[in-house]
C-alpha atoms as a PDB file:
ATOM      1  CA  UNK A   1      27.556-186.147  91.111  1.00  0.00           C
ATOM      2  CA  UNK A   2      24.646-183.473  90.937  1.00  0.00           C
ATOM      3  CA  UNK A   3      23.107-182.570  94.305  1.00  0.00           C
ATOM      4  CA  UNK A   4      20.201-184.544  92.639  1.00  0.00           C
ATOM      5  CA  UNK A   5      22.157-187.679  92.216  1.00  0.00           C
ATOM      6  CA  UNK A   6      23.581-187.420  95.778  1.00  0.00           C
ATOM      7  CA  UNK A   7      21.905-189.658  98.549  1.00  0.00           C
ATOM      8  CA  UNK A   8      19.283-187.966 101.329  1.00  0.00           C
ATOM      9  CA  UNK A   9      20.801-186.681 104.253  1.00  0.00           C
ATOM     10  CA  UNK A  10      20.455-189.108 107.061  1.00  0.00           C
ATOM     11  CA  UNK A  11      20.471-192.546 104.686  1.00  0.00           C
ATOM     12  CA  UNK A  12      22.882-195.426 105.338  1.00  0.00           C
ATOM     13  CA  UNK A  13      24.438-195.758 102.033  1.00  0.00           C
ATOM     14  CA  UNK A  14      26.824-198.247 102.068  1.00  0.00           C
ATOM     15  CA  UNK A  15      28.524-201.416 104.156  1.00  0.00           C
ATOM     16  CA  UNK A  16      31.815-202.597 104.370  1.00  0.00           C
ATOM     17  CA  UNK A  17      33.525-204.878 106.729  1.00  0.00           C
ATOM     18  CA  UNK A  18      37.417-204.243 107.254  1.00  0.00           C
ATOM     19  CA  UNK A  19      39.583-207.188 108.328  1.00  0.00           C
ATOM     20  CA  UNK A  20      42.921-208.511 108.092  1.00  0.00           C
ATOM     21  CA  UNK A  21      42.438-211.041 105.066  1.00  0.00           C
ATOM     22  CA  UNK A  22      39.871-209.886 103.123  1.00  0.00           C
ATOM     23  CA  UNK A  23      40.697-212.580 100.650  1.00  0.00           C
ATOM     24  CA  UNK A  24      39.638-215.209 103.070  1.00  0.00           C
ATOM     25  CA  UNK A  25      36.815-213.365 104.260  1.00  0.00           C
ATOM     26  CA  UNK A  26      35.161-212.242 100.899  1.00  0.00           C
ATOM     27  CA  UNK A  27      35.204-216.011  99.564  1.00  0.00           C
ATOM     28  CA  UNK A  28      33.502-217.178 103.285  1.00  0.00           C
ATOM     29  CA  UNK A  29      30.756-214.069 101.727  1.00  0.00           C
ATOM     30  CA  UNK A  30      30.946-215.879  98.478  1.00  0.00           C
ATOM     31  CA  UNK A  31      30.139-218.709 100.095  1.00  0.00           C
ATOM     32  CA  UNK A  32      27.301-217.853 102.454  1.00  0.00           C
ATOM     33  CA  UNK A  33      25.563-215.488 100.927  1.00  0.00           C
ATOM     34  CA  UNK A  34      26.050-215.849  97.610  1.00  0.00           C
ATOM     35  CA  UNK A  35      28.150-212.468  96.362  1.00  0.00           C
ATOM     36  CA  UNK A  36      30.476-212.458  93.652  1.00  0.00           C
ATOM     37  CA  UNK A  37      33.437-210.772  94.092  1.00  0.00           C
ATOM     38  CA  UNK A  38      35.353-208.224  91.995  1.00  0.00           C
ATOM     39  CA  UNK A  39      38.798-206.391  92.871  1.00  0.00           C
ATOM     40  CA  UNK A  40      39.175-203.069  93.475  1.00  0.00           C
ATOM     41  CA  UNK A  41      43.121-201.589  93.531  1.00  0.00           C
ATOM     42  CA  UNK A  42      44.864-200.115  96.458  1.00  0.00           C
ATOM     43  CA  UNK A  43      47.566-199.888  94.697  1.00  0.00           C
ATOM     44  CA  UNK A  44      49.722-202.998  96.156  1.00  0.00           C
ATOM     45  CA  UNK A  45      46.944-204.931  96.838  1.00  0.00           C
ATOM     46  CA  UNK A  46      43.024-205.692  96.206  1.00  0.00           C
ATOM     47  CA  UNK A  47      40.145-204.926  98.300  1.00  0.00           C
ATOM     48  CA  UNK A  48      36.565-206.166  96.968  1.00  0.00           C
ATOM     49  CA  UNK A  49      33.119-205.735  95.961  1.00  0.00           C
ATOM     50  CA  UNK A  50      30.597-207.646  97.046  1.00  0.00           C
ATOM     51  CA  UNK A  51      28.099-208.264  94.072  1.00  0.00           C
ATOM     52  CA  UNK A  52      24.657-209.635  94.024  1.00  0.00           C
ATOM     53  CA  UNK A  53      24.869-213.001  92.039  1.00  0.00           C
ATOM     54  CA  UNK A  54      21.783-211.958  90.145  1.00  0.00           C
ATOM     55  CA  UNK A  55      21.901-208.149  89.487  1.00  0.00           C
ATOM     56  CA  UNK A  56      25.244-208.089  89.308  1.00  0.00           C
ATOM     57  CA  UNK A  57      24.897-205.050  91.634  1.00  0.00           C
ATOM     58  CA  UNK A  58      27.819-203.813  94.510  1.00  0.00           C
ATOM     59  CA  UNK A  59      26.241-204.069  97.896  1.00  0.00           C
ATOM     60  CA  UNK A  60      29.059-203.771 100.284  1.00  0.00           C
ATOM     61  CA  UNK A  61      32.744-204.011 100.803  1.00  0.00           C
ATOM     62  CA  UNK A  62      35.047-206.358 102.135  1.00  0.00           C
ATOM     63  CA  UNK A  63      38.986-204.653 103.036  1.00  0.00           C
ATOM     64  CA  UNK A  64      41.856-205.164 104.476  1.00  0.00           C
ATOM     65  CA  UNK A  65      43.193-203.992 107.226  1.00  0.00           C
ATOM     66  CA  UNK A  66      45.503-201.723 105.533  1.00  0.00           C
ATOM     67  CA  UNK A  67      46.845-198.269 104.394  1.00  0.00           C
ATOM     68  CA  UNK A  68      43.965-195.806 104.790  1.00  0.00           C
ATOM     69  CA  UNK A  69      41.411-198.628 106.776  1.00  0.00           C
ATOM     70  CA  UNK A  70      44.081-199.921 109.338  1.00  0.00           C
ATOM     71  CA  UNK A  71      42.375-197.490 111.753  1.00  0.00           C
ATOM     72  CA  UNK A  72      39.252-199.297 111.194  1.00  0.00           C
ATOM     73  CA  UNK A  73      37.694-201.589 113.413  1.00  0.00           C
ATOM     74  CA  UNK A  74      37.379-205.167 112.624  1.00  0.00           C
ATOM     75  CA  UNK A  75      33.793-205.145 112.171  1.00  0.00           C
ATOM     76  CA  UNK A  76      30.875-204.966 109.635  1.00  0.00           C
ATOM     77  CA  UNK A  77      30.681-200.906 109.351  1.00  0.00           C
ATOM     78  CA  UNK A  78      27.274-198.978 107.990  1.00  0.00           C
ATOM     79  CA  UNK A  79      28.371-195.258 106.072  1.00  0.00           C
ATOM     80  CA  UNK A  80      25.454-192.851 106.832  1.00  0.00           C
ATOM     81  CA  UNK A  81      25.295-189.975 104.497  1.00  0.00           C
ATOM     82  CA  UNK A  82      25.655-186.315 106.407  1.00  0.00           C
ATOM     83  CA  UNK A  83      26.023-183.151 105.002  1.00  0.00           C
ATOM     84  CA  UNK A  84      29.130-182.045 106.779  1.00  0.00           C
ATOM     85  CA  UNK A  85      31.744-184.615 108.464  1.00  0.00           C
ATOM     86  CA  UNK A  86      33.624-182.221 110.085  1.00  0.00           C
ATOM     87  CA  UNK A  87      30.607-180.984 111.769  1.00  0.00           C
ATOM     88  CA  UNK A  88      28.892-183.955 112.396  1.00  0.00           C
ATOM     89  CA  UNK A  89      32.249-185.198 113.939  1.00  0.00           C
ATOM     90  CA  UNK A  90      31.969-181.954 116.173  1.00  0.00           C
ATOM     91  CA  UNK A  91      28.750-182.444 117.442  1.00  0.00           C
ATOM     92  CA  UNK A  92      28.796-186.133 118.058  1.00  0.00           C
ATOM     93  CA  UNK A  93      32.447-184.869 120.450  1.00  0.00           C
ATOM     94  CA  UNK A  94      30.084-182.497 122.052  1.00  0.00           C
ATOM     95  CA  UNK A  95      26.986-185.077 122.450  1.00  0.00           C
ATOM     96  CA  UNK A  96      28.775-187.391 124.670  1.00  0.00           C
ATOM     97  CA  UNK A  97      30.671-190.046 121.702  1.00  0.00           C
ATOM     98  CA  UNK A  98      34.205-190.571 120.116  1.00  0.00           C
ATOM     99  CA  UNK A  99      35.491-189.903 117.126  1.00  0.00           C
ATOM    100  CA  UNK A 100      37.200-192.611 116.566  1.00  0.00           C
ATOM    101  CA  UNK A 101      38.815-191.770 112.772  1.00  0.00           C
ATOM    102  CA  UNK A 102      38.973-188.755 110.857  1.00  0.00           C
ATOM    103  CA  UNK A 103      37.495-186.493 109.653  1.00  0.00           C
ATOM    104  CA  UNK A 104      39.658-187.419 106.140  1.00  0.00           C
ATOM    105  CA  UNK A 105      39.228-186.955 102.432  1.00  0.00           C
ATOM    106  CA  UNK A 106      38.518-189.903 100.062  1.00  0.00           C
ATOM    107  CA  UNK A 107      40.054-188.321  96.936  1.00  0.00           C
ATOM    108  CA  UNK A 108      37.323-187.880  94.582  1.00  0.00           C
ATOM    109  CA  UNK A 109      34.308-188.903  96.651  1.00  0.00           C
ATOM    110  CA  UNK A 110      33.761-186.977  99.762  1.00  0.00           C
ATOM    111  CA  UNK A 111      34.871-186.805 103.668  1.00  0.00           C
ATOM    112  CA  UNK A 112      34.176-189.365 106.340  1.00  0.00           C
ATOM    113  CA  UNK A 113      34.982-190.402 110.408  1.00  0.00           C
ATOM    114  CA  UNK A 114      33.871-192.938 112.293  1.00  0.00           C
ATOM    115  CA  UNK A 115      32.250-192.349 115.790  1.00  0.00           C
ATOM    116  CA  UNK A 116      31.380-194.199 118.463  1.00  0.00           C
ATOM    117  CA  UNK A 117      28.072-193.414 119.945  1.00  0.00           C
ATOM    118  CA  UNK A 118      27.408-192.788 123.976  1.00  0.00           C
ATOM    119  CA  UNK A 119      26.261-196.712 124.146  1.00  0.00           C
ATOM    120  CA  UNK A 120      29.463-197.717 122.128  1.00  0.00           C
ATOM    121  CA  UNK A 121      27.977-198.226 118.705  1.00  0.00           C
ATOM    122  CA  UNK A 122      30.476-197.359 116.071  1.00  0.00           C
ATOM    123  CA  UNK A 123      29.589-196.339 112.873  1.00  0.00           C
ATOM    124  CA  UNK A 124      30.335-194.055 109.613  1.00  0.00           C
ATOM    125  CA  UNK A 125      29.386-190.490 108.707  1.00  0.00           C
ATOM    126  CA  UNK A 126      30.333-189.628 105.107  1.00  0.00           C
ATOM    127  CA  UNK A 127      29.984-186.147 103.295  1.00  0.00           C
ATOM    128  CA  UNK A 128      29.477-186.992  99.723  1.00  0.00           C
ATOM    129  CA  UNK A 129      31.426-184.503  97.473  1.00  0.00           C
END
């Protein structure tokens, strides 16, 4: 991905919502709202895509609990792009939150953590590679 391609600093670029059956949970999406689902290989098992049912388009995640995301809370999670996890993760230490997860590598696709902010607000800060 070109530095042109990559999202603004400072944009919520993605969604995902890790739980303990994400089968169960993607078909109550499926059901609800509407999104298709298609698999997406963690090896032993599948987590999903959400899809729009008339673009076809991924907008969000549903996981499992598992493997790299059993960290994660249980809870719909919003991925804000940042230019540098690691110190974005320092500075929200130093600013009176948590880092709850990481800094880690997604193999191929950039760094992330998760925070909590000072009112308890959790959310994702990704470094796009």
């Amino acid at each position: 991905m070109s530095e042109k391609e990559k999202p603004e600093i400072g944009s919520i670029t993605w969604f995902d919502l890790t739980v303990p059956d994400a089968e169960k949970v993607k078909d109550f999406y499926s059901k609800v709202v509407g999104w298709k689902s298609s698999p997406v290989s963690m090896g032993d098992y599948n987590d999903f895509n959400m899809n729009s049912p008339v673009s076809g388009t991924t907008k969000a995640g549903v996981c499992h609990k598992r493997g790299s995301n059993s960290e994660f809370p249980s809870k719909w999670l919003i991925y804000i792009t940042v230019k540098s996890a690691d110190e974005s993760a320092e500075q929200c230490s130093e600013n009176g939150g948590k880092v709850l997860v990481g800094p880690k590598d997604i193999k191929g696709y950039g760094r992330y953590c998760i925070i909590e902010d000072p009112a308890g607000a959790v959310c994702a800060l990704f470094e796009h590679a």
